[in-house]
Protein backbone atom coordinates (compact mmCIF):
# COMPACT_ATOMS: atom_id res chain seq x y z
CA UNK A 1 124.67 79.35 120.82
CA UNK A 2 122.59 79.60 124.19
CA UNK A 3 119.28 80.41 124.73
CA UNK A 4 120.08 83.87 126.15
CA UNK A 5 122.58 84.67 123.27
CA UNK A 6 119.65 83.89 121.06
CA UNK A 7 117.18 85.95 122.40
CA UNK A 8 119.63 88.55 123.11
CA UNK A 9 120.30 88.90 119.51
CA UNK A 10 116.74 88.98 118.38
CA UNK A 11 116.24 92.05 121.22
CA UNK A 12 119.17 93.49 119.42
CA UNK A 13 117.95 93.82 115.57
CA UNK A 14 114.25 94.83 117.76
CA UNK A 15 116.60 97.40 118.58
CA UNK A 16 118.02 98.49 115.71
CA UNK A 17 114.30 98.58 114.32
CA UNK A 18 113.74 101.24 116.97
CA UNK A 19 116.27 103.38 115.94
CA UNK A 20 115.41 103.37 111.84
CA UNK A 21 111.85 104.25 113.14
CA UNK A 22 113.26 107.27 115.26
CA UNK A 23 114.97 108.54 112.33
CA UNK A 24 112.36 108.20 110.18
CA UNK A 25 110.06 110.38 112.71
CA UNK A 26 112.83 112.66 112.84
CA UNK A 27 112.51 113.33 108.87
CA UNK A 28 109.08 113.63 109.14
CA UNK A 29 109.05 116.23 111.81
CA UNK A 30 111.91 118.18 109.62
CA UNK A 31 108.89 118.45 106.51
CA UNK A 32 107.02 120.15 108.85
CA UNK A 33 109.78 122.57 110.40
CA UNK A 34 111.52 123.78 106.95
CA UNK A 35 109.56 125.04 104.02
CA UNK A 36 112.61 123.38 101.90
CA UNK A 37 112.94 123.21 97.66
CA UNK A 38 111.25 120.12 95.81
CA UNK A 39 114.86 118.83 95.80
CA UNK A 40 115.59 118.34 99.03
CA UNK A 41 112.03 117.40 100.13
CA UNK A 42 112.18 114.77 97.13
CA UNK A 43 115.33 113.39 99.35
CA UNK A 44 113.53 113.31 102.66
CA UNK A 45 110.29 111.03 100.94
CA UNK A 46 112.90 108.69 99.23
CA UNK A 47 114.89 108.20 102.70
CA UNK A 48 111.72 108.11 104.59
CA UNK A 49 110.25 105.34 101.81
CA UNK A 50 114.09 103.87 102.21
CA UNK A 51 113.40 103.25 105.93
CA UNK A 52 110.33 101.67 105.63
CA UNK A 53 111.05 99.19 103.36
CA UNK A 54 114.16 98.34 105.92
CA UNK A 55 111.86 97.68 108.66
CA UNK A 56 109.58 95.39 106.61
CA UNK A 57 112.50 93.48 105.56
CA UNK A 58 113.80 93.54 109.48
CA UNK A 59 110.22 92.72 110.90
CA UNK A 60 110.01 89.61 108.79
CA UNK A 61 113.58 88.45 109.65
CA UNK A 62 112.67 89.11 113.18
CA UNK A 63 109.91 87.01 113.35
CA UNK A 64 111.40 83.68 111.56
CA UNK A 65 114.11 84.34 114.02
CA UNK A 66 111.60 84.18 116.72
CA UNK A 67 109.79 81.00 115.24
CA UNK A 68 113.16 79.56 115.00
CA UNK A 69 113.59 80.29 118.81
CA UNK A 70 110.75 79.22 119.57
CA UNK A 71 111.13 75.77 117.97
CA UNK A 72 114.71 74.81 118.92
CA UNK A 73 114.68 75.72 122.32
CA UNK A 74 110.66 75.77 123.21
CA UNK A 75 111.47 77.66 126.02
CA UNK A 76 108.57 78.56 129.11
CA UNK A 77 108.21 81.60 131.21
CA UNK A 78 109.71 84.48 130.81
CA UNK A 79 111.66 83.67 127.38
CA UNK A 80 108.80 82.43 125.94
CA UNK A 81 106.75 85.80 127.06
CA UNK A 82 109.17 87.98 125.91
CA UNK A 83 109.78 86.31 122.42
CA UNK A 84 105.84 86.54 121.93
CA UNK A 85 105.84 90.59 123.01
CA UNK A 86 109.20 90.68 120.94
CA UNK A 87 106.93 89.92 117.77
CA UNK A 88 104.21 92.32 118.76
CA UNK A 89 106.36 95.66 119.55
CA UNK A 90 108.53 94.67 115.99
CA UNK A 91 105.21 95.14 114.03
CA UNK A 92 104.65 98.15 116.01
CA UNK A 93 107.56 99.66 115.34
CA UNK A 94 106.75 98.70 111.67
CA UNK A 95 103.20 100.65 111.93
CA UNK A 96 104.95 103.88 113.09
CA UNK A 97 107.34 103.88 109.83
CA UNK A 98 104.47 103.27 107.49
CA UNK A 99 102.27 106.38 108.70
CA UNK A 100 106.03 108.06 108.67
CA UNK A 101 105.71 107.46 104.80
CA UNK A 102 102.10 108.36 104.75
CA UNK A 103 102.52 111.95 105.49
CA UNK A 104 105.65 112.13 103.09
CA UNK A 105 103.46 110.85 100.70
CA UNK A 106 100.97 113.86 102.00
CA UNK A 107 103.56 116.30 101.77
CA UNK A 108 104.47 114.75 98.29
CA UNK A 109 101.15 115.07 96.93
CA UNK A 110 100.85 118.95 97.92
CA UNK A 111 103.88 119.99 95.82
CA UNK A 112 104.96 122.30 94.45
CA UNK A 113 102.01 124.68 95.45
CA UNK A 114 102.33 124.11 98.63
CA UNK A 115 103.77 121.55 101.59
CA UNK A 116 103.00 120.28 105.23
CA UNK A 117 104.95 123.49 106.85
CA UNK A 118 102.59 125.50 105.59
CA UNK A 119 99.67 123.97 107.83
CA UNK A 120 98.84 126.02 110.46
CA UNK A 121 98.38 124.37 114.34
CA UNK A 122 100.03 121.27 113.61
CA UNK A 123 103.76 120.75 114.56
CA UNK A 124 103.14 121.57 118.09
CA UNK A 125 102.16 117.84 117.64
CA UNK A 126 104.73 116.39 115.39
CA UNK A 127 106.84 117.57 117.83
CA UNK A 128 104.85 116.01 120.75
CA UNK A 129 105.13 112.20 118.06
CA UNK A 130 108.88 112.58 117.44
CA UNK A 131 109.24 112.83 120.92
CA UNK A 132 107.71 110.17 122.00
CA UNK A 133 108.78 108.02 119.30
CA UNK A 134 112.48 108.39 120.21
CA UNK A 135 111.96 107.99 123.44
CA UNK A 136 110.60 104.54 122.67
CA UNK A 137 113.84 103.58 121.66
CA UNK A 138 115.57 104.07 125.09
CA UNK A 139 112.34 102.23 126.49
CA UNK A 140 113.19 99.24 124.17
CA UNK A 141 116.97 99.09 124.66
CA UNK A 142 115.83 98.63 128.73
CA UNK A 143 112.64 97.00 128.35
CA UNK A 144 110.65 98.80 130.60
CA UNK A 145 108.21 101.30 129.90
CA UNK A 146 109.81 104.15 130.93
CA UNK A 147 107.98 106.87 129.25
CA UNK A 148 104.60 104.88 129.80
CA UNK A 149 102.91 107.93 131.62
CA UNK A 150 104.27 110.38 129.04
CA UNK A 151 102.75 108.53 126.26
CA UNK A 152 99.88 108.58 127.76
CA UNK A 153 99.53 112.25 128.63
CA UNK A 154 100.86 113.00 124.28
CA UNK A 155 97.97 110.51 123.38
CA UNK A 156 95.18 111.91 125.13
CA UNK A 157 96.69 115.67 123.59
CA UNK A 158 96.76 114.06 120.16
CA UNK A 159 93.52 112.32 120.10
CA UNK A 160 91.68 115.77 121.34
CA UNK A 161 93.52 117.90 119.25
CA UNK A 162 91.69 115.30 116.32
CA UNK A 163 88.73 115.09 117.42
CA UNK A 164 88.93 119.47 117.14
CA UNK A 165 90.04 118.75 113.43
CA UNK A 166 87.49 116.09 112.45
CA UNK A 167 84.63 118.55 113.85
CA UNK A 168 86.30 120.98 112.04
CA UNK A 169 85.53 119.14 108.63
CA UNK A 170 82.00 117.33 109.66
CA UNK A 171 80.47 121.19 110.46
CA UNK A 172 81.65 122.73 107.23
CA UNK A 173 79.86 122.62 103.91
CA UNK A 174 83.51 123.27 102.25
CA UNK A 175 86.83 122.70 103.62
CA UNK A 176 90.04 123.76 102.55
CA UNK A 177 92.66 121.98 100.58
CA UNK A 178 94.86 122.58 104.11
CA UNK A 179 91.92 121.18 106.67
CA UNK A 180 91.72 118.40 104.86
CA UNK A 181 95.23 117.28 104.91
CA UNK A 182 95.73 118.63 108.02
CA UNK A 183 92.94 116.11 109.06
CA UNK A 184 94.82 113.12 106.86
CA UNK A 185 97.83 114.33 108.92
CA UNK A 186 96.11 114.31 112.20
CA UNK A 187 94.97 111.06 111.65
CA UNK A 188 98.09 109.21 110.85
CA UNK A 189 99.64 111.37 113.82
CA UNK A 190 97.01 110.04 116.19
CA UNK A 191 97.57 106.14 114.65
CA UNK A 192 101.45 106.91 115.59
CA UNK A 193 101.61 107.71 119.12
CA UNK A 194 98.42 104.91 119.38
CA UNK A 195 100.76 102.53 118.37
CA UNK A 196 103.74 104.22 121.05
CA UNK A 197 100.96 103.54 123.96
CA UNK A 198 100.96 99.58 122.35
CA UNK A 199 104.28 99.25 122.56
CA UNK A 200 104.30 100.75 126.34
CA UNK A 201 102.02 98.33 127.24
CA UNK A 202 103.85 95.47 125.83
CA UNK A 203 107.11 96.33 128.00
CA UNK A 204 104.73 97.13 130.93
CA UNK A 205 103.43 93.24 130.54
CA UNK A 206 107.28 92.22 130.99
CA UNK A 207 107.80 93.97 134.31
CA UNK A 208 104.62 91.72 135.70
């Protein structure tokens, strides 16, 4: 197998990583939109969960695939950059899935009394993370950062909307059970589209 065909294949399962992620911020997003029954949110933690523990598995393969690469071929400029940012968006991608499964495990934890589509203000910004999460995926299939100045814009949104929450809690004596997961929320939120910006930058570094 050629170099190219190599590499080509590990851009293809970095790919495919892209995609679980996307629908894993897609079942996210739905816990927010759908004030569902225990049953059917139970079903959206366990495929969320499901996902993530996909990616791991993927991430690891990715990178001995990569070493591999790496060590047969030792190849220099370009292949050899774009193996090393190949590693870098992969664990990423891997970041975004585990703060996926952090706010299932926040919506988990607020059942039966309540859920995360009962928090007021907050999916106005899911929204704004879903979207830029799948739009990642398009980015990565091209590798260019496509939706570089997007990102931006949604992160600089995300990490003020935060900073509202966070003051929110510091200047209160006593919060409510919903402030303070809507501040958990916020935070893993915020550590999401952080980690879109990363993975802009990464595909940005190609293009140079």
């Amino acid at each position: 197998m050629s170099s190219i065909k190599e590499l080509q294949r590990i851009k293809d399962t970095l790919l495919k990583m892209a995609r679980l992620t996307g629908e894993s911020i897609d079942k996210v997003n739905s816990l927010f939109m759908i004030n569902g029954d225990l049953e059917s949110r139970r079903k959206t933690w366990n495929e969320i969960n499901e996902i993530t523990v996909i990616l791991e598995n993927l991430r690891k393969e990715l990178v001995t695939e990569v070493l591999v690469f790496i060590a047969r071929r030792q190849p220099l400029g370009l292949e050899l950059r774009e193996a090393q940012i190949i590693i870098s968006i992969a664990y990423d991608i891997y970041r975004i899935s585990r703060y996926c499964r952090e706010i299932a495990k926040i919506d988990m934890l607020m059942m039966p009394e309540s859920n995360v589509s009962r928090i007021e203000d907050i999916k106005r910004i899911i929204n704004m993370a879903t979207y830029i999460v799948k739009s990642i995926v398009k980015d990565i299939e091209e590798l260019k950062p496509l939706s570089e100045s997007t990102a931006l814009s949604i992160d600089y949104e995300v990490d003020s909307e935060y900073s509202k929450v966070l003051k929110e809690v510091a200047t209160r004596e006593l919060v409510s059970r919903e402030t303070a997961c809507k501040a958990l929320l916020m935070r893993h939120i915020e550590r999401i589209v952080d980690h879109v910006v990363y993975i802009e930058q990464y595909l940005k570094e190609l293009q140079s």
